[in-house]
Protein backbone atom coordinates (compact mmCIF):
# COMPACT_ATOMS: atom_id res chain seq x y z
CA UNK A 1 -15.19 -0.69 -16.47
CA UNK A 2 -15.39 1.77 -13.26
CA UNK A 3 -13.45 -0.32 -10.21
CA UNK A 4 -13.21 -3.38 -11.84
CA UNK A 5 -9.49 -3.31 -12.79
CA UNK A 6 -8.63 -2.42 -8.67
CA UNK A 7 -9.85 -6.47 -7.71
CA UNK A 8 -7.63 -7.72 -10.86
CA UNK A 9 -5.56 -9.24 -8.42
CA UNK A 10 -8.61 -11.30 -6.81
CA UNK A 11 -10.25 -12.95 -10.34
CA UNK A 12 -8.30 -15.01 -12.52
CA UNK A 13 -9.61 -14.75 -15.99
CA UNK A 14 -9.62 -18.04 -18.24
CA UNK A 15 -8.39 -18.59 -21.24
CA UNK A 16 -11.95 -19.39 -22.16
CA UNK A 17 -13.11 -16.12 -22.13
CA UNK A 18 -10.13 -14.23 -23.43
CA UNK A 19 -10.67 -16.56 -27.20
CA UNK A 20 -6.76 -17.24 -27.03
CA UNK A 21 -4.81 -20.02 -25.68
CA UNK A 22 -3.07 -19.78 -22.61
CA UNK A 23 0.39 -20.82 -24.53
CA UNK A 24 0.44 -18.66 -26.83
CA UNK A 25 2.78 -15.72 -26.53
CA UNK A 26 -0.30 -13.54 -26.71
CA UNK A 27 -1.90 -14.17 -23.92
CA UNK A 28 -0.36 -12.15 -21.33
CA UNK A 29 -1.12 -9.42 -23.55
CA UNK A 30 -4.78 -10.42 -24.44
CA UNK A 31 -5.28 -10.82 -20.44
CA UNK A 32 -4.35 -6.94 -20.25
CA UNK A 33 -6.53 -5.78 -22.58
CA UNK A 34 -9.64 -8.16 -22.19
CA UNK A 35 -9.96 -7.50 -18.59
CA UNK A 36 -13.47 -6.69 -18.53
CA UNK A 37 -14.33 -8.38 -21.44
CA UNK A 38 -17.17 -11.67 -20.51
CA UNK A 39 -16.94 -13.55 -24.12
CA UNK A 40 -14.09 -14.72 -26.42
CA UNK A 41 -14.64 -11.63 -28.57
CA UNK A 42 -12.23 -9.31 -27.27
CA UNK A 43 -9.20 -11.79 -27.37
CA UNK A 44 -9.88 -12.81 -30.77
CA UNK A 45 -9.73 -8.76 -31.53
CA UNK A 46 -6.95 -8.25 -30.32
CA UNK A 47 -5.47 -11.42 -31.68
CA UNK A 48 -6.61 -10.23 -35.22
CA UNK A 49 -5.30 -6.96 -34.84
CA UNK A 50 -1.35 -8.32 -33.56
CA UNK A 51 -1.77 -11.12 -36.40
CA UNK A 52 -2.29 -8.08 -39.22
CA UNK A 53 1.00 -6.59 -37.99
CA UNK A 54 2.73 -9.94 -38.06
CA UNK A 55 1.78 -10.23 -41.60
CA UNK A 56 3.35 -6.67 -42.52
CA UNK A 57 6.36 -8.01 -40.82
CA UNK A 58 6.48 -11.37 -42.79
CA UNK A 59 5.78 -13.29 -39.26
CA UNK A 60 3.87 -16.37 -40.04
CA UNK A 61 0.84 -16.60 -37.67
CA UNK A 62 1.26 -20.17 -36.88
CA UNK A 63 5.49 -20.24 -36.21
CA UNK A 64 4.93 -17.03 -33.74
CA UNK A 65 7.59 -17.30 -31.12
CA UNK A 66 8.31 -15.51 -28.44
CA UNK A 67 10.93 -13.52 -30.13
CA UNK A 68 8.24 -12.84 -32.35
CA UNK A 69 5.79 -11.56 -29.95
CA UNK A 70 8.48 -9.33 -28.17
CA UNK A 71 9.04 -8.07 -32.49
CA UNK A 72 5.29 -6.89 -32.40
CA UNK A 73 5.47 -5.35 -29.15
CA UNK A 74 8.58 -3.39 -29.88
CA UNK A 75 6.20 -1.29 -32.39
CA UNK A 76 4.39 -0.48 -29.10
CA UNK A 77 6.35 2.44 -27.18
CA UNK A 78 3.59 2.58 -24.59
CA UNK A 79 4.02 -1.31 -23.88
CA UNK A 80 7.98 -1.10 -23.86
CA UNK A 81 7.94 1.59 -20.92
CA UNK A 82 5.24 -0.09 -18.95
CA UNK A 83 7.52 -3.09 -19.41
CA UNK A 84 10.48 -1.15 -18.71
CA UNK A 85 8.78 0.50 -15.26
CA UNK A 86 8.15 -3.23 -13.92
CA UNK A 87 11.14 -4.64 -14.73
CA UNK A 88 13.09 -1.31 -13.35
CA UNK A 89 11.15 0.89 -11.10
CA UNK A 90 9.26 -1.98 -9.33
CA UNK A 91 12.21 -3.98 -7.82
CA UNK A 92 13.68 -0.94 -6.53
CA UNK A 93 10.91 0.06 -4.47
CA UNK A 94 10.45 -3.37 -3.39
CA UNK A 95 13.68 -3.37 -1.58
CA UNK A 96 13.81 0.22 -0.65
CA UNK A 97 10.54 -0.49 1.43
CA UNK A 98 11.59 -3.74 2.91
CA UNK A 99 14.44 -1.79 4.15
CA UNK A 100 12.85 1.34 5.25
CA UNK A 101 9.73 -0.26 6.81
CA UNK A 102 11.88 -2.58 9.00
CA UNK A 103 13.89 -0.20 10.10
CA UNK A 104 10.86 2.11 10.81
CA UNK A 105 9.07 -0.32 12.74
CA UNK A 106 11.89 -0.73 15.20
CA UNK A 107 12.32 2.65 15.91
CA UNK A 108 8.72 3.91 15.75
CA UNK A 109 8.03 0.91 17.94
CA UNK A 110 10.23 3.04 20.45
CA UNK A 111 8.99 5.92 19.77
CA UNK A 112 5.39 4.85 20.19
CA UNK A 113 5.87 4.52 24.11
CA UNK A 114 8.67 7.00 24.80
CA UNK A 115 7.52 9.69 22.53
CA UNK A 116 3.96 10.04 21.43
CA UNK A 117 1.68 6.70 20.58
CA UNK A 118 0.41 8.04 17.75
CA UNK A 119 3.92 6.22 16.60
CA UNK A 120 1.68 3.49 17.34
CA UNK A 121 0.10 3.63 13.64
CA UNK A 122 2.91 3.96 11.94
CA UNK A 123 4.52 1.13 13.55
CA UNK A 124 1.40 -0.96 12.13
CA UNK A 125 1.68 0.64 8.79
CA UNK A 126 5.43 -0.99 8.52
CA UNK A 127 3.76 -4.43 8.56
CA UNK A 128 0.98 -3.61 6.78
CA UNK A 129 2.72 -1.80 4.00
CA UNK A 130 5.49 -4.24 3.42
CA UNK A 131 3.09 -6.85 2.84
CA UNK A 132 1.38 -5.09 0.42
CA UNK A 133 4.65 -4.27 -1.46
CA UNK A 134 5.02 -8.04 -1.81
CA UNK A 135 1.37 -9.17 -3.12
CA UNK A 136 1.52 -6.38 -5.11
CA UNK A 137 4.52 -4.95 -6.33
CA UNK A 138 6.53 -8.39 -5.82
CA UNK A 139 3.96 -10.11 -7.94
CA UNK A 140 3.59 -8.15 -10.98
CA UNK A 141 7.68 -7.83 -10.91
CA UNK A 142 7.91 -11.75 -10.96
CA UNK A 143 5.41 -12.00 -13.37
CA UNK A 144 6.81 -9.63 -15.87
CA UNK A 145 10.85 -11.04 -15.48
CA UNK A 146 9.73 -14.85 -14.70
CA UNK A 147 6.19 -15.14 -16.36
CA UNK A 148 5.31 -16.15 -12.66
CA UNK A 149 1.84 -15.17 -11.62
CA UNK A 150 2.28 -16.65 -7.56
CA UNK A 151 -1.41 -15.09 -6.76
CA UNK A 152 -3.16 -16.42 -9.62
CA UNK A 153 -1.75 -19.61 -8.77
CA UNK A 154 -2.53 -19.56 -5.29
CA UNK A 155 -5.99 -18.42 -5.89
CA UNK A 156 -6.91 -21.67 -8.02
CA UNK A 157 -4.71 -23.99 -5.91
CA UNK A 158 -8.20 -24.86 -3.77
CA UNK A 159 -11.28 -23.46 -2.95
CA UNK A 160 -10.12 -22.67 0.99
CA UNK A 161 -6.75 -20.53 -0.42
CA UNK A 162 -9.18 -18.24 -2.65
CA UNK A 163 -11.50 -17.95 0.09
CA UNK A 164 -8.23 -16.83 2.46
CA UNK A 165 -6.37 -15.25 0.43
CA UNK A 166 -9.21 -12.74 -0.98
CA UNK A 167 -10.06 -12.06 2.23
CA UNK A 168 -6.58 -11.00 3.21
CA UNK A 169 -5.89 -9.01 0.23
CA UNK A 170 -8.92 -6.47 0.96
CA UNK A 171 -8.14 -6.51 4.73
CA UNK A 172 -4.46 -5.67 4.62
CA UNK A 173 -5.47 -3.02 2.00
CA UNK A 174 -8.59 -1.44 3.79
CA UNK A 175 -6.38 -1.75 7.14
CA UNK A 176 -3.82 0.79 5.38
CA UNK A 177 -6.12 3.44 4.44
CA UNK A 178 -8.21 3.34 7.53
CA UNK A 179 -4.65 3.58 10.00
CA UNK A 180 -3.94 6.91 8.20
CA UNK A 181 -7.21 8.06 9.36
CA UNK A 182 -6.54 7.43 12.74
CA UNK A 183 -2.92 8.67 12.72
CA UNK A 184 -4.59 12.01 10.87
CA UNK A 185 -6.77 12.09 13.79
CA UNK A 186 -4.57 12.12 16.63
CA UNK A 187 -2.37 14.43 14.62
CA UNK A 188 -5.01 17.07 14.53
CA UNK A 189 -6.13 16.65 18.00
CA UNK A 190 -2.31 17.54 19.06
CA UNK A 191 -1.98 20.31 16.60
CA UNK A 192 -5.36 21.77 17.24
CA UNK A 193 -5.83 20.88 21.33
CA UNK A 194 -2.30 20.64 22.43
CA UNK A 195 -2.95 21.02 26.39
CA UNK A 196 -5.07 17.91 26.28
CA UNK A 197 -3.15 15.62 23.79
CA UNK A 198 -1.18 14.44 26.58
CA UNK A 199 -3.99 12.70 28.01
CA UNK A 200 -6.44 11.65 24.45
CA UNK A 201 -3.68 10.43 23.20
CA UNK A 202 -2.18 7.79 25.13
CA UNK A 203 -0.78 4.39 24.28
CA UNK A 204 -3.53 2.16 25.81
CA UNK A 205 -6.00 4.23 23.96
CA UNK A 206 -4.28 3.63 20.23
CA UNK A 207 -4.00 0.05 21.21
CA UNK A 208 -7.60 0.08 20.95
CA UNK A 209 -8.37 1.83 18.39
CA UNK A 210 -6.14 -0.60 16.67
CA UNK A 211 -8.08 -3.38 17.80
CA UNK A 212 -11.47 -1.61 17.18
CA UNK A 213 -10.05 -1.47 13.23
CA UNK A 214 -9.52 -4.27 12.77
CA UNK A 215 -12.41 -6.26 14.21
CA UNK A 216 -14.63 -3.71 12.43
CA UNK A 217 -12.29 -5.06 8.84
CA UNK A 218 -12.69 -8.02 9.58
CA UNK A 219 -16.24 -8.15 10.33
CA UNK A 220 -16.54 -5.99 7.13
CA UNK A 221 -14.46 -8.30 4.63
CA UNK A 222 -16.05 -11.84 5.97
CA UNK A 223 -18.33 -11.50 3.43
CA UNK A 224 -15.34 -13.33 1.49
CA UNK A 225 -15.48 -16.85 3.08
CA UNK A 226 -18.87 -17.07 1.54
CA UNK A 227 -19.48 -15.12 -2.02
CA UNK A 228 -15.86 -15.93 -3.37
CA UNK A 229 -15.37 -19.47 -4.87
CA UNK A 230 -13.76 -21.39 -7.67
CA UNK A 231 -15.87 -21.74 -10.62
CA UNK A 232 -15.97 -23.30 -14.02
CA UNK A 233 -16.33 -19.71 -16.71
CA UNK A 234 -18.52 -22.54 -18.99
CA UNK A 235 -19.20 -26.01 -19.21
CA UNK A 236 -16.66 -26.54 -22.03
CA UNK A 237 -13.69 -24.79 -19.84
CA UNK A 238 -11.28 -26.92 -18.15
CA UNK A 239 -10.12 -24.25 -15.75
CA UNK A 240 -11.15 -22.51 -12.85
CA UNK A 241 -11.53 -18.59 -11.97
CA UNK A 242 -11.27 -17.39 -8.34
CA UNK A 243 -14.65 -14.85 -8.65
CA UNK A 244 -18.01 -14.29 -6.75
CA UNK A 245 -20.69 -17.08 -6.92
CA UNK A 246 -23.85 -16.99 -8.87
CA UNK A 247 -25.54 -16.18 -5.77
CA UNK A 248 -23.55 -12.69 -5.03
CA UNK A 249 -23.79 -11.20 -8.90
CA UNK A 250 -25.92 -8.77 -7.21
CA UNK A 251 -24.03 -7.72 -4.13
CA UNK A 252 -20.80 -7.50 -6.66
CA UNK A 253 -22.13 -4.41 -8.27
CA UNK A 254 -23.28 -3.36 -4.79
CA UNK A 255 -20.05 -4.52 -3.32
CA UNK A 256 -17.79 -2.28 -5.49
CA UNK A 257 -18.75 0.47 -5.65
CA UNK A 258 -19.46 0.41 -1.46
CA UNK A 259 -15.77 -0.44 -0.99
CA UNK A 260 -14.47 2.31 -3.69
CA UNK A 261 -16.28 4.75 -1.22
CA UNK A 262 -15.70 3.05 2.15
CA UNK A 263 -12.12 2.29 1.41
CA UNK A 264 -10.90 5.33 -0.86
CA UNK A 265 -13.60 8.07 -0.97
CA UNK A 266 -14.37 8.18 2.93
CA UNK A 267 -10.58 7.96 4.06
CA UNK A 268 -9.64 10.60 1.64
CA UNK A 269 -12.19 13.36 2.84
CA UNK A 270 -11.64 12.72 6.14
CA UNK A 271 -7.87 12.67 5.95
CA UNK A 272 -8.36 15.87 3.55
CA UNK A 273 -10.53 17.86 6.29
CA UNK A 274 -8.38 17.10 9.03
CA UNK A 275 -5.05 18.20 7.53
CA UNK A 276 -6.94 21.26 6.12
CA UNK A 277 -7.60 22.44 9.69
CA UNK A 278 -4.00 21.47 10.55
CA UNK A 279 -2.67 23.96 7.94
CA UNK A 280 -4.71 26.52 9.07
CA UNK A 281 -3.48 25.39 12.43
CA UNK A 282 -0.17 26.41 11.34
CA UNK A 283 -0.88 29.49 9.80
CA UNK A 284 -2.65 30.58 12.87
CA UNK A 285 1.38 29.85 14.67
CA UNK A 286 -0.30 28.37 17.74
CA UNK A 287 1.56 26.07 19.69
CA UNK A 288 3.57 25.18 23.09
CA UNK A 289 6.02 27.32 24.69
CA UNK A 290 9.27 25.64 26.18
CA UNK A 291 7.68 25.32 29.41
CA UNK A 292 4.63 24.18 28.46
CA UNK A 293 6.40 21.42 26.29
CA UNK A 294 8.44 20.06 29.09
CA UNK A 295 5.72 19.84 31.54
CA UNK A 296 3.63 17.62 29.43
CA UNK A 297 6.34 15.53 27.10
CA UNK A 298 9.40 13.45 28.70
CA UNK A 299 11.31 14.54 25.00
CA UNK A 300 9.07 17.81 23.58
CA UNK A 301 11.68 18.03 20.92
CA UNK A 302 11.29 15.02 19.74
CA UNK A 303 7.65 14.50 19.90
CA UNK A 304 7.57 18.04 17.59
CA UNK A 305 9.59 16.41 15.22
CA UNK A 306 6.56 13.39 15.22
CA UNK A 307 3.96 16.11 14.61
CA UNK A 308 5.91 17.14 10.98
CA UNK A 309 6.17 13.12 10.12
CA UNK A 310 2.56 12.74 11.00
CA UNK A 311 1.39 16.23 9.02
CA UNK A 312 3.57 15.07 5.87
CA UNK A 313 2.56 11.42 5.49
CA UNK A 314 -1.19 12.75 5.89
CA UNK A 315 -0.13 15.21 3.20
CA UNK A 316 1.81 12.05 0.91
CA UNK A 317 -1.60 9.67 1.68
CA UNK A 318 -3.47 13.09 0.37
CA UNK A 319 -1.48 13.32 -3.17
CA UNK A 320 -1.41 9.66 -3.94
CA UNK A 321 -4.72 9.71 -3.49
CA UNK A 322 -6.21 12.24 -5.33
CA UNK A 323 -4.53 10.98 -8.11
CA UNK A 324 -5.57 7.41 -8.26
CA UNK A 325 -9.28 8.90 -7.49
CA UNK A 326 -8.89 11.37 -10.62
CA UNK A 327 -7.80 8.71 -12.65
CA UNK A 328 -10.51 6.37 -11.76
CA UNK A 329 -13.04 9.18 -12.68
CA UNK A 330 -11.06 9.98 -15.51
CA UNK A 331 -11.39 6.21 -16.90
CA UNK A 332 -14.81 5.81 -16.34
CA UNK A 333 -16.61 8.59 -17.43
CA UNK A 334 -14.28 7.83 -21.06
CA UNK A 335 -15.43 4.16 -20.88
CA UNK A 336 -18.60 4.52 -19.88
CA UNK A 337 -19.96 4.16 -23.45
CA UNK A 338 -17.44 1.67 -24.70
CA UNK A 339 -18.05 -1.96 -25.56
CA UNK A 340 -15.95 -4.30 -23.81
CA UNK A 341 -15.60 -6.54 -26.43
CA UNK A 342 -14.33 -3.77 -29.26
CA UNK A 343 -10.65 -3.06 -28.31
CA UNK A 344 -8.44 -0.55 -29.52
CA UNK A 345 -4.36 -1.50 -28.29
CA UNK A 346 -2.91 1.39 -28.45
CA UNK A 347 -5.90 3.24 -26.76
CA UNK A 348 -5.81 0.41 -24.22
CA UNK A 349 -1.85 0.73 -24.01
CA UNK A 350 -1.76 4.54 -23.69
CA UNK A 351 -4.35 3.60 -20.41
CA UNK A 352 -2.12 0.99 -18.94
CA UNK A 353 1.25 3.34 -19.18
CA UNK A 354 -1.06 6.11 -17.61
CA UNK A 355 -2.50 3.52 -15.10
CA UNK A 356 1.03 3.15 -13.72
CA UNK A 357 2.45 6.48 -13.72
CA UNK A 358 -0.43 7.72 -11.99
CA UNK A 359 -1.95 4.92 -10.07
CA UNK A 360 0.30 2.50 -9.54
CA UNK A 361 3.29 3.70 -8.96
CA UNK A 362 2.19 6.40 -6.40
CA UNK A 363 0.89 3.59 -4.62
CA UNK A 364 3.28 1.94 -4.10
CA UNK A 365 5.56 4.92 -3.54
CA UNK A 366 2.94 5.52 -0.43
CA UNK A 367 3.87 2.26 0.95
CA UNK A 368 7.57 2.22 0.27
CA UNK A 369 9.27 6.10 0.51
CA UNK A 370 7.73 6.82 4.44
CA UNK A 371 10.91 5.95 5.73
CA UNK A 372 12.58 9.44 3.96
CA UNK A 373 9.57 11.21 5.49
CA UNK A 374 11.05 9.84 8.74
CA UNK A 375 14.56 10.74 8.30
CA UNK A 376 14.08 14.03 6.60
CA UNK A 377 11.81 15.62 9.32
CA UNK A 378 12.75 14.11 12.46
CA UNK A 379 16.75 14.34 13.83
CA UNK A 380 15.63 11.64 16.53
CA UNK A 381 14.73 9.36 14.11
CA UNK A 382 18.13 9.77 12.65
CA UNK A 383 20.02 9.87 15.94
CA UNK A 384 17.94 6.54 16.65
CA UNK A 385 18.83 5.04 13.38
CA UNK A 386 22.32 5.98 13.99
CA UNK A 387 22.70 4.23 17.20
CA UNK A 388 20.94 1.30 15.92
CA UNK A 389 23.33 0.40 13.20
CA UNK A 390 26.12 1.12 15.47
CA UNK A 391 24.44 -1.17 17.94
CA UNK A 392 24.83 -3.84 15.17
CA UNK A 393 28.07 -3.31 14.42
CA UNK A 394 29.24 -3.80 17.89
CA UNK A 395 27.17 -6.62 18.90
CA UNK A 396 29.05 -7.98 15.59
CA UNK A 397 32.84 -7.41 16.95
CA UNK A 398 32.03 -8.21 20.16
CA UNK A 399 29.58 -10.95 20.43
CA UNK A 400 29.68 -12.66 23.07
CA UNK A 401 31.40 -10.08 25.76
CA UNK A 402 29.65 -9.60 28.85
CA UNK A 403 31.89 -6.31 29.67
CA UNK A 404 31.23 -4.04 27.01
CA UNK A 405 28.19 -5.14 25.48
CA UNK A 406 26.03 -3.98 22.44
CA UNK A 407 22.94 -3.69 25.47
CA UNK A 408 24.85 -1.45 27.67
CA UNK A 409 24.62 2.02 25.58
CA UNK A 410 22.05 4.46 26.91
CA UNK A 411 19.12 4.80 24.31
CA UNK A 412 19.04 8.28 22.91
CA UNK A 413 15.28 8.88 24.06
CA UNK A 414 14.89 8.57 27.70
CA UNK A 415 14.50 5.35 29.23
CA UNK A 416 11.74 6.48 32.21
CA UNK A 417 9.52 6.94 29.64
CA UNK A 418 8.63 3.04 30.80
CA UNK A 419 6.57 4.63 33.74
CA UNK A 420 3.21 4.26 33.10
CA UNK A 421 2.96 7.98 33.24
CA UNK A 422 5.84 8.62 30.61
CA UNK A 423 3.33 6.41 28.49
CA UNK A 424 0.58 9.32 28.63
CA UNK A 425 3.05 11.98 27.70
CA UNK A 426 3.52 13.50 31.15
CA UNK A 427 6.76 13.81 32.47
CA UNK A 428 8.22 14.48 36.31
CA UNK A 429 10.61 16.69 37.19
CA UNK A 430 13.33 14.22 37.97
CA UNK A 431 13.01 13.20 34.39
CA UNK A 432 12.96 16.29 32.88
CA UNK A 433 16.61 16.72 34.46
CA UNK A 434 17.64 13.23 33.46
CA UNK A 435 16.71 14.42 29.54
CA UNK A 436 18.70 17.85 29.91
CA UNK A 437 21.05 16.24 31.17
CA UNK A 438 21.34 13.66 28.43
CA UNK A 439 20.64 16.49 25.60
């Protein structure tokens, strides 16, 4: 049971193995609770166990309906709020990261050369989160309104697809937890060595660490193009399951629980040391004085305003999780003697609601809310998001005029920063002056 529900998005299970048909109004239910099950046992469990409460409800077995089904589930609190969180919850944050992560990769994208480019990360994280949002939270959403599952059916649509589309899955989601590292790191070497941030952390430098992550992902999740295929569950079975081939059973097990520590477990401690030393950095009230600030940094202020986004997403990536890890724990070691095959619905219910309130929807609250962490801690950010919608709305009335046009505004961070020395953080006099001037 430990893991295997966190690649339920990779392995479509058949209607062969879940002992109910694939019409049948059960069978989105059945899928739920019979995800780790390997024989028809656990659907026809279930099935038995929904068909007794039909009968106390005078619902003939054979005329179910939907209607029906939706009856039987209505004696389910635990199902109606997990219904009620995807149909409410999950569209919301859908669009409120869309929104926020394009506007923060625009700005950050700024920021990452005229500020610090540590911004760099976060930039990346824009993309990489809003994709996520979609396969993820898009999916289940349009599954639970429009009984549309797009991944399972891309995942079965050919061999190549599953192959690709596996692969991409794990990479986009290893590529998230592994940036936060990196943006950790660079956080704690300018909290902890200030002096000599200027010159570790430079733009050229993230650019390759970026690079260097994913190649090393990459190289790490290839093992996809060659254990993942479509298979037949049994000879009798007319579908096909996206899953690992005969030949990898073994490295599965070893697989799993190697990416539950390389991907969650590793990230976590590492992000969890480094902030720790950055609080006590804090406590300790060490840092730059004005003149000190202005001799290294083109815009000090703002690039102090960076250090508190960087410090509280590292903080946000720390909460989320240590709860998804506690839960994991928490669901094994109470599984661990269970028999998939024997299942209980309103135990399994009661673990699905909990799933989402503490898994799930911190998740995707990571990927979505960074955008407030942005707004509330920096007042460039906010000056830059100002001047950016007002760009918009110019370039809207006046499209097209050559005199007062929506390029001609001065940016609100300091334009020199394109010198190749304004990329390393230090600044010359001359544009020190041109950025009191502007303040």
């Amino acid at each position: 049971m430990f893991l295997s529900r966190r690649h339920s998005y990779t392995v479509v299970q058949p209607a062969v193995h879940l002992g109910v048909d694939m019409d049948s109004p059960m069978y989105l239910l059945v899928r739920m609770l019979c995800l780790d099950a390997t024989t028809p046992a656990c659907g026809q469990n279930v099935q038995s166990q929904v068909l007794l409460m039909a009968g106390e409800l005078n619902i003939t077995a054979g005329n179910m309906t939907d209607d029906d089904y939706m009856d039987l589930m209505d004696l389910y609190p635990q199902y109606k709020a997990q219904i009620y969180i995807q149909k409410i919850i999950y569209p919301l944050l859908l669009v409120i990261g869309t929104i926020g992560n394009c506007l923060a990769f625009l700005i950050m994208r700024k920021f990452s050369k005229r500020v610090t480019s540590t911004c760099l990360y976060l930039t990346v994280l824009a993309v990489v989160d809003t994709i996520e949002l979609y396969v993820r939270c898009g999916n289940e959403w349009l599954r639970t309104v429009a009984k549309i599952d797009l991944s399972s059916t891309l995942l079965i649509s050919s061999a190549a697809v599953c192959k690709v589309y596996t692969f991409i899955l794990n990479f986009v989601s290893h590529l998230a937890q592994w940036y936060i590292v990196a943006l950790a790191t660079e956080c704690f070497i300018s909290m902890w060595n200030s002096k000599k941030a200027h010159w570790m952390c430079t733009y050229e430098r993230a650019v390759a660490v970026t690079l260097l992550l994913t190649v090393i992902l990459v190289f790490v999740n290839g093992h996809f193009f060659w254990t993942y295929v479509l298979i037949k569950p049994s000879q009798t079975s007319e579908e096909y399951t996206c899953s690992f081939n005969d030949n990898a059973k073994d490295f599965k097990e070893i697989y799993r629980y190697l990416e539950f520590v390389g991907a969650e477990c590793v990230p976590l401690g590492i992000v969890l040391v480094l902030t720790i030393f950055m609080i006590i950095r804090l406590v300790q009230k060490k840092e730059f004085t004005q003149p000190e600030r202005t001799k290294f940094y083109i815009d000090p202020t703002c690039y102090m305003q960076c250090l508190k986004i960087f410090f509280s997403t590292c903080v946000l990536f720390i909460v989320c999780s240590v709860m998804s890890l506690v839960f994991e724990v928490y669901r094994y070691l109470s599984g661990e003697n269970q028999d998939p095959e024997i299942v209980d619905i309103d135990s399994v219910l009661n673990e699905g609601l909990a799933n989402e309130i503490v898994k799930v929807i911190p998740g995707f609250v990571l990927r979505s809310c960074k955008f407030f962490i942005y707004v509330s801690c920096s007042a460039c950010f906010r000056r830059e998001l100002r001047w950016l919608f007002s760009k918009g709305c110019r370039c809207g009335r006046r499209r097209g005029s050559m005199e007062v046009g929506c390029h001609q505004r001065k940016p609100l961070i300091n334009s020199a920063s394109k010198d190749s020395s304004a990329i390393s953080g230090v600044s010359t006099d001359t544009e020190v002056k041109i950025l009191e001037t502007a303040a």
